[in-house]
Protein backbone atom coordinates (compact mmCIF):
# COMPACT_ATOMS: atom_id res chain seq x y z
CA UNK A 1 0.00 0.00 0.00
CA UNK A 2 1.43 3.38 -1.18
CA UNK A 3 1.49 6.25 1.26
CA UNK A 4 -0.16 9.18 -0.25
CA UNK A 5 2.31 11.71 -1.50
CA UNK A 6 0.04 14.92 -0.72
CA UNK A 7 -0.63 14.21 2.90
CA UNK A 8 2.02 11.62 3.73
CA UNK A 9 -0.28 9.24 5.28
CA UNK A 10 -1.06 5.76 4.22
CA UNK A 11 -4.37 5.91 2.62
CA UNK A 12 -7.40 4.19 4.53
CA UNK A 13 -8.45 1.09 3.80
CA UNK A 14 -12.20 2.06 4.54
CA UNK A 15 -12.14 4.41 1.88
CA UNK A 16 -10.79 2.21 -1.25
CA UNK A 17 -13.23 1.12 -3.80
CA UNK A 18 -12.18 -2.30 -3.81
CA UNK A 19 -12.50 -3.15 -0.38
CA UNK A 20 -14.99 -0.09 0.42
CA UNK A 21 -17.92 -3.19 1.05
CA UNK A 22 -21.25 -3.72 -1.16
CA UNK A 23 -22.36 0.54 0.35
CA UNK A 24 -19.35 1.79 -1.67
CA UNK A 25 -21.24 -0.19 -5.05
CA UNK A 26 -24.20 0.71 -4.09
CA UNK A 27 -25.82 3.07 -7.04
CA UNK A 28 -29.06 5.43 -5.94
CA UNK A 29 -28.84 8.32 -3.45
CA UNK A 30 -28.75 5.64 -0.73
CA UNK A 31 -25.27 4.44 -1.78
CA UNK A 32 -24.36 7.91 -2.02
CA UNK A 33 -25.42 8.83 1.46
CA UNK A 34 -23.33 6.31 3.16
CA UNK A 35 -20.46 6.93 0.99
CA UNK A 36 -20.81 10.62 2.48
CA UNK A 37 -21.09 9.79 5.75
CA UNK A 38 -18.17 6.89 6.05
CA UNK A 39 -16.05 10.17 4.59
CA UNK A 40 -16.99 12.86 6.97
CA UNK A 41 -16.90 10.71 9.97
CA UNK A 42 -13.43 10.70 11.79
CA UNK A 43 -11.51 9.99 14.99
CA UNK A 44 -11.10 13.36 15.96
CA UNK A 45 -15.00 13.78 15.82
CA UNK A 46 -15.67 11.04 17.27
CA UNK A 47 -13.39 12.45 20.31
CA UNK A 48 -14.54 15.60 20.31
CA UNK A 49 -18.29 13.62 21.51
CA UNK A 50 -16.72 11.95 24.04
CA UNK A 51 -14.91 14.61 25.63
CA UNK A 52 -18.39 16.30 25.65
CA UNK A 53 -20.07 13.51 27.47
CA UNK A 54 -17.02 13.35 29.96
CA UNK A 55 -17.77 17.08 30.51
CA UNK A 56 -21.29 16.34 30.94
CA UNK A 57 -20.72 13.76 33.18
CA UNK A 58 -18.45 15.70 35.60
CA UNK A 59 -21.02 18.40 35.73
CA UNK A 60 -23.95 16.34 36.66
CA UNK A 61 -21.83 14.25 39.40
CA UNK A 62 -19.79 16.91 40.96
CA UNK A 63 -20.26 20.98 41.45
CA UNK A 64 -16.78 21.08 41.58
CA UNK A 65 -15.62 19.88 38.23
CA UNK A 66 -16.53 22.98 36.65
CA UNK A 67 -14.80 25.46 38.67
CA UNK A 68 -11.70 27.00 37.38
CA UNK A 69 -9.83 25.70 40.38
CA UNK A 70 -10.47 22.12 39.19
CA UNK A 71 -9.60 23.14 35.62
CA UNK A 72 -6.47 24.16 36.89
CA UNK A 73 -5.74 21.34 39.20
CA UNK A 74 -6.51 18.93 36.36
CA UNK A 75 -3.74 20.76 34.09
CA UNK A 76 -1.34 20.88 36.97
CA UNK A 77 -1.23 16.89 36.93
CA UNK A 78 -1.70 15.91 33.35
CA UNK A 79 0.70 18.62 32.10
CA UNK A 80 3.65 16.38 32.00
CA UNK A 81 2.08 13.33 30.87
CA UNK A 82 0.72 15.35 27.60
CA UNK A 83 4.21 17.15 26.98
CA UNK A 84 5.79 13.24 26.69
CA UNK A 85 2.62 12.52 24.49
CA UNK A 86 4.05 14.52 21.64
CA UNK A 87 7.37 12.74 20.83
CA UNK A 88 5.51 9.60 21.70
CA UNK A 89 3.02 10.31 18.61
CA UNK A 90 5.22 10.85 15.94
CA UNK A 91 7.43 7.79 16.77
CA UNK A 92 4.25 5.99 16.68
CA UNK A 93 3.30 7.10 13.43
CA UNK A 94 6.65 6.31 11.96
CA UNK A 95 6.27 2.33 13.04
CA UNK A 96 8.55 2.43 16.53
CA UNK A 97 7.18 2.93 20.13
CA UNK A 98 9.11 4.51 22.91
CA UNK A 99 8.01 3.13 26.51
CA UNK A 100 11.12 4.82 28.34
CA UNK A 101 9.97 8.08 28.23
CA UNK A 102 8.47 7.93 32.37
CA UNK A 103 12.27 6.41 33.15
CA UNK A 104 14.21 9.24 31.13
CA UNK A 105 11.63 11.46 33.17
CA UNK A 106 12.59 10.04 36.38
CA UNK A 107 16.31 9.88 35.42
CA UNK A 108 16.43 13.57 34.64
CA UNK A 109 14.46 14.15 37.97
CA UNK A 110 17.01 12.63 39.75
CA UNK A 111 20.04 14.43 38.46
CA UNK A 112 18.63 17.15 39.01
CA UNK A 113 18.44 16.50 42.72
CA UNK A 114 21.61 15.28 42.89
CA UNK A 115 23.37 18.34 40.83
CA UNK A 116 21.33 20.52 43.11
CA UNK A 117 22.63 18.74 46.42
CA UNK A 118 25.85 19.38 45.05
CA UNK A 119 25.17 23.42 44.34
CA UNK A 120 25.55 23.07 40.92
CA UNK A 121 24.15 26.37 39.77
CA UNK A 122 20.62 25.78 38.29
CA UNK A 123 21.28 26.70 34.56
CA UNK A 124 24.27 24.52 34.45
CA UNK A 125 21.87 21.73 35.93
CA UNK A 126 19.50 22.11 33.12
CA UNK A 127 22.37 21.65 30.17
CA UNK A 128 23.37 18.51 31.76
CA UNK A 129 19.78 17.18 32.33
CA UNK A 130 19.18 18.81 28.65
CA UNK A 131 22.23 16.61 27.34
CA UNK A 132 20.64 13.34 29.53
CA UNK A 133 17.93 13.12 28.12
CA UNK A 134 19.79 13.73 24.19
CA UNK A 135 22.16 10.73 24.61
CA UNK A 136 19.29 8.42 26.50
CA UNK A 137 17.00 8.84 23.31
CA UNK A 138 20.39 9.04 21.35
CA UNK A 139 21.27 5.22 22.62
CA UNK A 140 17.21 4.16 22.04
CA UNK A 141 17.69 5.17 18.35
CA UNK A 142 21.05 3.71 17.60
CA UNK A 143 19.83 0.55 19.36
CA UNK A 144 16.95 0.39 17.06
CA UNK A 145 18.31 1.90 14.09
CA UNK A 146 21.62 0.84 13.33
CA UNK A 147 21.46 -1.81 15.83
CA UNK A 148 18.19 -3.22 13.94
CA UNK A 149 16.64 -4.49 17.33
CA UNK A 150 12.79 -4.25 17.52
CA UNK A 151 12.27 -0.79 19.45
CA UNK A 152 9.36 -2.92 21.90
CA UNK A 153 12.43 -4.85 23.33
CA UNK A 154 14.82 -1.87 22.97
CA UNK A 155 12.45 0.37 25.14
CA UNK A 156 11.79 -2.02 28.09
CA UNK A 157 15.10 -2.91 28.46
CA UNK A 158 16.33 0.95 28.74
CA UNK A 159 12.96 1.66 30.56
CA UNK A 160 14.58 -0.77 33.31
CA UNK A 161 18.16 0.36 32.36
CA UNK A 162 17.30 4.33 32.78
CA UNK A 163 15.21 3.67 36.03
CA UNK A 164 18.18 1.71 37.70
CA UNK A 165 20.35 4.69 36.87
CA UNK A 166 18.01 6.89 38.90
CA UNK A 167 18.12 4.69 41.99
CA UNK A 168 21.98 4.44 41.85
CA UNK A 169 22.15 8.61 41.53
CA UNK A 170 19.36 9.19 44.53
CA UNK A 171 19.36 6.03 45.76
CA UNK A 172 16.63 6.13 49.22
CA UNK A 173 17.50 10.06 49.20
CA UNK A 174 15.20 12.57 48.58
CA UNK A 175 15.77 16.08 47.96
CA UNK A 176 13.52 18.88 48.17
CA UNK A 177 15.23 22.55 49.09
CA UNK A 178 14.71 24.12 45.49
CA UNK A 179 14.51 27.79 45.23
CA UNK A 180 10.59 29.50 45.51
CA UNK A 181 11.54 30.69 42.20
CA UNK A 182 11.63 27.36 40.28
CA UNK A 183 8.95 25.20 42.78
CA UNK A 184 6.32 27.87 41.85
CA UNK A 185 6.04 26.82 38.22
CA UNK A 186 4.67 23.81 38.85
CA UNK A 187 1.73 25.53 41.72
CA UNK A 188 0.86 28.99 40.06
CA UNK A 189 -0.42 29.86 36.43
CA UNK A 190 0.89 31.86 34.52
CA UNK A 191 0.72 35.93 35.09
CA UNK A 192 -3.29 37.48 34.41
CA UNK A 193 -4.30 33.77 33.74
CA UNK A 194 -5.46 30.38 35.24
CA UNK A 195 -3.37 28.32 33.08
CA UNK A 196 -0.35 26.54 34.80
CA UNK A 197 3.03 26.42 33.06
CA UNK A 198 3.24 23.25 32.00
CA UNK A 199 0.18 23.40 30.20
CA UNK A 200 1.67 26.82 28.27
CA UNK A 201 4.57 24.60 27.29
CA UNK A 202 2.64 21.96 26.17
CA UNK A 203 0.05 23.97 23.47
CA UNK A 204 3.74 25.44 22.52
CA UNK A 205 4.79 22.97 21.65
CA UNK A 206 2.27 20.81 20.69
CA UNK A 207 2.08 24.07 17.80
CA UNK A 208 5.45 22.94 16.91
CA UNK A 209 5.24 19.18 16.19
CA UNK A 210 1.62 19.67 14.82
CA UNK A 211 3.35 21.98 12.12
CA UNK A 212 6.55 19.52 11.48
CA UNK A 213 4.00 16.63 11.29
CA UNK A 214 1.60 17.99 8.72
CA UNK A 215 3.46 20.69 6.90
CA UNK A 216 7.23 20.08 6.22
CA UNK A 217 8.44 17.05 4.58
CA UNK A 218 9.94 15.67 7.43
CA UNK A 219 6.60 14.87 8.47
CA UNK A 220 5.32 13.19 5.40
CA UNK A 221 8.55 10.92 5.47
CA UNK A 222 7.20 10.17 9.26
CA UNK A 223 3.98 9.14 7.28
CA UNK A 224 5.74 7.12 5.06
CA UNK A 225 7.76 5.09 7.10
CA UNK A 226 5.07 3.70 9.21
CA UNK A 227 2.80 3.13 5.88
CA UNK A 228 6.29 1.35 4.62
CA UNK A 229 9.47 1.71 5.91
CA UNK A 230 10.98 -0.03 2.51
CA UNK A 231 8.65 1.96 0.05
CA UNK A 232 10.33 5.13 2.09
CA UNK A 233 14.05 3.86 1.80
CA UNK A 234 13.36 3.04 -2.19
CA UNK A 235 11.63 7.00 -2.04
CA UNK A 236 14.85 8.30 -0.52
CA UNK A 237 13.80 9.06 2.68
CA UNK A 238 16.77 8.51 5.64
CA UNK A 239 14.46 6.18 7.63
CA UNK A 240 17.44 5.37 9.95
CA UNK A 241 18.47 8.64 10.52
CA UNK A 242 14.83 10.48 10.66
CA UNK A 243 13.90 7.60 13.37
CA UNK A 244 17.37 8.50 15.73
CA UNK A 245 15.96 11.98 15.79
CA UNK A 246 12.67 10.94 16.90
CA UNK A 247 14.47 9.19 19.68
CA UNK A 248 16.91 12.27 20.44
CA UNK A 249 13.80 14.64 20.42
CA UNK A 250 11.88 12.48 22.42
CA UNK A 251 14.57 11.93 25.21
CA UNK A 252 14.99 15.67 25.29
CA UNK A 253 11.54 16.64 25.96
CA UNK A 254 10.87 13.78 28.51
CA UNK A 255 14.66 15.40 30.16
CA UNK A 256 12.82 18.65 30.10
CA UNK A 257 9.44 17.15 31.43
CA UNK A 258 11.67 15.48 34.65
CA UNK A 259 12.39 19.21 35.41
CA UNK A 260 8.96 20.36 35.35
CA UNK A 261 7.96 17.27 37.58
CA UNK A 262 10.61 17.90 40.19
CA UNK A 263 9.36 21.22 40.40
CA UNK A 264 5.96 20.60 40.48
CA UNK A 265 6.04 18.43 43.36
CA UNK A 266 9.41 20.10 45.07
CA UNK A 267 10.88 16.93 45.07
CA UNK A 268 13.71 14.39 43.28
CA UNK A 269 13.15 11.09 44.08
CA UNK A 270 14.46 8.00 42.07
CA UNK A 271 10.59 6.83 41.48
CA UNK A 272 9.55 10.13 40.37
CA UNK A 273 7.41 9.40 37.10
CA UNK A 274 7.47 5.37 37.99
CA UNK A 275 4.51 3.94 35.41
CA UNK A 276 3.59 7.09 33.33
CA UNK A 277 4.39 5.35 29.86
CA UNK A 278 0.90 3.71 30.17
CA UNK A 279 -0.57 6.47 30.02
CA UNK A 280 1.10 8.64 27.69
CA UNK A 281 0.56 5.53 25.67
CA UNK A 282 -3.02 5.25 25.89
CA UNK A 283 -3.31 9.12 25.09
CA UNK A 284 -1.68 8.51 21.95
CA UNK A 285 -3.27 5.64 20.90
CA UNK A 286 -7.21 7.17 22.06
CA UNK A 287 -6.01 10.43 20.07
CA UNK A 288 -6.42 7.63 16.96
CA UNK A 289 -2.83 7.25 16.28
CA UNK A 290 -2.63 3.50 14.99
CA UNK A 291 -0.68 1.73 16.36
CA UNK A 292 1.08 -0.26 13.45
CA UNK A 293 2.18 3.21 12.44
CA UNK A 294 1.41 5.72 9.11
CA UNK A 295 -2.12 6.93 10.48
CA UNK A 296 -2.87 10.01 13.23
CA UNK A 297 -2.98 13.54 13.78
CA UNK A 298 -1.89 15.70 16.50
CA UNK A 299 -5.32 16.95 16.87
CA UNK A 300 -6.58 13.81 17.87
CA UNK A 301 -3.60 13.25 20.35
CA UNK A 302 -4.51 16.97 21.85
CA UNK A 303 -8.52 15.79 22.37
CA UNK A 304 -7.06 12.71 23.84
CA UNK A 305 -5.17 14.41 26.54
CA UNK A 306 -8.40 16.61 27.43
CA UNK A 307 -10.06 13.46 27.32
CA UNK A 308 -8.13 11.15 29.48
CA UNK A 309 -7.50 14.07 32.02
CA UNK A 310 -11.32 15.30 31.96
CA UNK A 311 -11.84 11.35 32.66
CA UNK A 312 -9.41 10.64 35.64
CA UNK A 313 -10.63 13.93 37.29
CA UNK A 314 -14.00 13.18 37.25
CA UNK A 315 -13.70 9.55 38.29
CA UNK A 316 -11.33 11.30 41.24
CA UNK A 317 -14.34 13.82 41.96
CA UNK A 318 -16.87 10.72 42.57
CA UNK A 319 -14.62 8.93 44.59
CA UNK A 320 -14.30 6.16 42.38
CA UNK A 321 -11.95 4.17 43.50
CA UNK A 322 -8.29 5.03 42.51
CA UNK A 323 -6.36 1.71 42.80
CA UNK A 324 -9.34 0.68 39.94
CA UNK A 325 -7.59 3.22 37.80
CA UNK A 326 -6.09 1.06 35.70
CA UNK A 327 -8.66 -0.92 34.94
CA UNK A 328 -10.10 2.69 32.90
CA UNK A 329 -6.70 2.72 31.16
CA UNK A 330 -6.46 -0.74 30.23
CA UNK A 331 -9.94 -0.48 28.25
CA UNK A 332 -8.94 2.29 26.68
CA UNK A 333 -5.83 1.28 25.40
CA UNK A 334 -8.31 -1.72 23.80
CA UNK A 335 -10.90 0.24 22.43
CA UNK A 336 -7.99 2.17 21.09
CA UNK A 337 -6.41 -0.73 19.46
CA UNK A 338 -9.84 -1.88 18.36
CA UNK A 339 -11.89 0.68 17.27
CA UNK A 340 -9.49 2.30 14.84
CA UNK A 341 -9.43 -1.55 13.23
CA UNK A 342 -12.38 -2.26 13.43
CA UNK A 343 -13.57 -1.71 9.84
CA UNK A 344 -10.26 -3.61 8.51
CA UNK A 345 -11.78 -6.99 11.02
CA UNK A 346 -14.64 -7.20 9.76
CA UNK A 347 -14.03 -7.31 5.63
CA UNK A 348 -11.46 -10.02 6.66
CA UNK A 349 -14.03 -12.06 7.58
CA UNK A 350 -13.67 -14.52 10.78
CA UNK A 351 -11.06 -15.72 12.27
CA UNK A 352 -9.00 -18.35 11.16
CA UNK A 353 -9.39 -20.84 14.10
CA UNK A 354 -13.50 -19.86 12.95
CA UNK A 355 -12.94 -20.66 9.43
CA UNK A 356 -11.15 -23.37 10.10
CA UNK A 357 -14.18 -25.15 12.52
CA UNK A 358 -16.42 -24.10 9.96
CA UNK A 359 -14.17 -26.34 7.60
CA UNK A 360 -14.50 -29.37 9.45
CA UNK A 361 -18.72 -28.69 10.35
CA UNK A 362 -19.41 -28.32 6.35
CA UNK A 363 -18.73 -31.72 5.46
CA UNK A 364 -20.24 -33.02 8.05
CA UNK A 365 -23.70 -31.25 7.33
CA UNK A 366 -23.04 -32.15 3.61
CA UNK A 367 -23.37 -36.09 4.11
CA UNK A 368 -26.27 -35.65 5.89
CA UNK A 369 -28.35 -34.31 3.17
């Protein structure tokens, strides 16, 4: 399957003649109508209903949810996890997942503490923890790139690798005498507004990737890669090298994320972060990024993060009950997986352990007639 060359994205399956199903043949008005509305239906609108009934459902089972206190609260603790969403979605897209982004977090958190506890001066912390979080994406890319190890296996092992670093820098220690100055970012908004820092840095930059993902040629090659990574190389598109930056970029912003964190909470400690990749992983994947790569938008990934946060606020405000929290995520990672799939199932018809029992009952009922 060719990507197309005007938007970079591997066409859709659900909208090919061939394989469109009997609607797409369908002559009349009536064939026309659901050709229509298979079209104008997408993801994105699709999330854009669901983060109205979350809203909807907030309102009706707390007064609180509302408030701009809770819409500020709610940005305070999803900020981070939406920042490391970014990088996350265009490594998706290009075929490769990242799942050590919440260990390069809690890496940088922890050198940071320990720089600190050494009065380093803070804007010679935030090179080194800048230059951390380059070579730990750095060494993800290589590994997978040049290396030519699956990035699934790549990432676990240096999600486990990267977290072991932060317990041999901190170790039990905790620090937690940073200056007013820096520990305010992560409890007041911004000047005149409601809107917490991290949150400004994360619409920046979410501006930024949305622009190199769907206007620059760097982000159709993303496209093209995970439609097909050999129909890119025989295009002339540097897969190996456009992937390692993905990887750099991504360990840089995670670095920079660990600093927000730390300051948010006033606090290094070698867990900081522990078990965020599921979630930034089930934003991306809910904001209709597939998950075999070549297919999402940035748009979608942005209604997914007011989605998921909208969702664990207002299961917080009811108290549902939090250690259950993962049970939410899990069946949204499915539906994720699923939904977005769905179509492709069903015109493959059952599955093969069904066909095949369906083999062995045919004969059976032939004899008898």
């Amino acid at each position: 399957m060719e990507p197309d060359l005007n938007t970079g994205a591997a066409p859709d399956p659900a909208t090919e003649s061939p394989a469109a199903g009997p609607a797409a043949h369908a002559t009349g008005p009536a064939g026309l109508l659901a050709t229509a509305a298979r079209g104008s239906v997408r993801w994105e609108t699709g999330l854009g209903l669901l983060v109205v009934a979350i809203i909807i459902f907030g309102a009706v089972t707390s007064p609180q949810f509302l408030t701009s206190g809770n819409f500020f609260n709610t940005g305070v603790t999803s900020g981070e996890i939406a920042i490391m969403a970014l990088p996350m979605t265009l490594i998706i897209i290009s075929g490769e997942i990242d799942l050590s982004v919440a260990s390069i977090l809690g890496m940088s958190s922890a050198l940071l503490g320990v720089l600190w506890s050494h009065h380093w001066p803070m804007l010679a912390i935030f090179v080194v923890v800048a230059l951390l979080g380059i070579v730990a994406g750095l060494i993800n890319g290589l590994l997978v790139t040049r290396v030519g190890l699956p990035s699934l296996a790549v990432t676990i092992g240096t999600l486990a690798l990267y977290r072991g670093v932060a317990l041999i820098l901190l170790g039990a220690n905790t620090v937690s005498n940073f200056p007013a100055t820096y520990t305010n970012i992560g409890v007041l908004p911004l000047p005149h507004t409601q809107i917490p820092y991290n949150i400004a840095i994360f619409v920046v930059l979410a501006v930024i990737f949305a622009i190199v993902l769907h206007s620059t040629a760097t982000g159709r090659s993303i496209y093209a890669m995970g439609a097909s990574p050999e129909a890119a190389l025989f295009a002339g598109i540097r897969v190996k090298r456009v992937k390692t930056m993905l990887y750099v970029v991504s360990g840089l912003v995670c670095a920079m994320a660990g600093v927000l964190w730390t300051f948010r909470l006033s606090t290094a400690v070698q867990n900081n972060g522990l078990g965020l990749e599921l979630d930034v992983v089930a934003i991306v994947l809910l904001g209709g990024v597939s998950i075999f790569g070549g297919r999402g938008s940035l748009a979608g990934v942005v209604l997914a993060v007011i989605a998921f946060a909208g969702l664990q606020n207002a299961l917080l405000l009811t108290n549902f009950n939090q250690e259950a929290t993962g049970i939410v995520i899990g069946a949204l990672l499915l539906v994720s997986v699923f939904a977005p799939n769905a179509g492709r199932l069903w015109r493959a018809g059952p599955p093969r352990w069904a066909r095949r029992r369906s083999g062995h009952r045919s004969p059976a009922v032939g004899g008898g007639t």
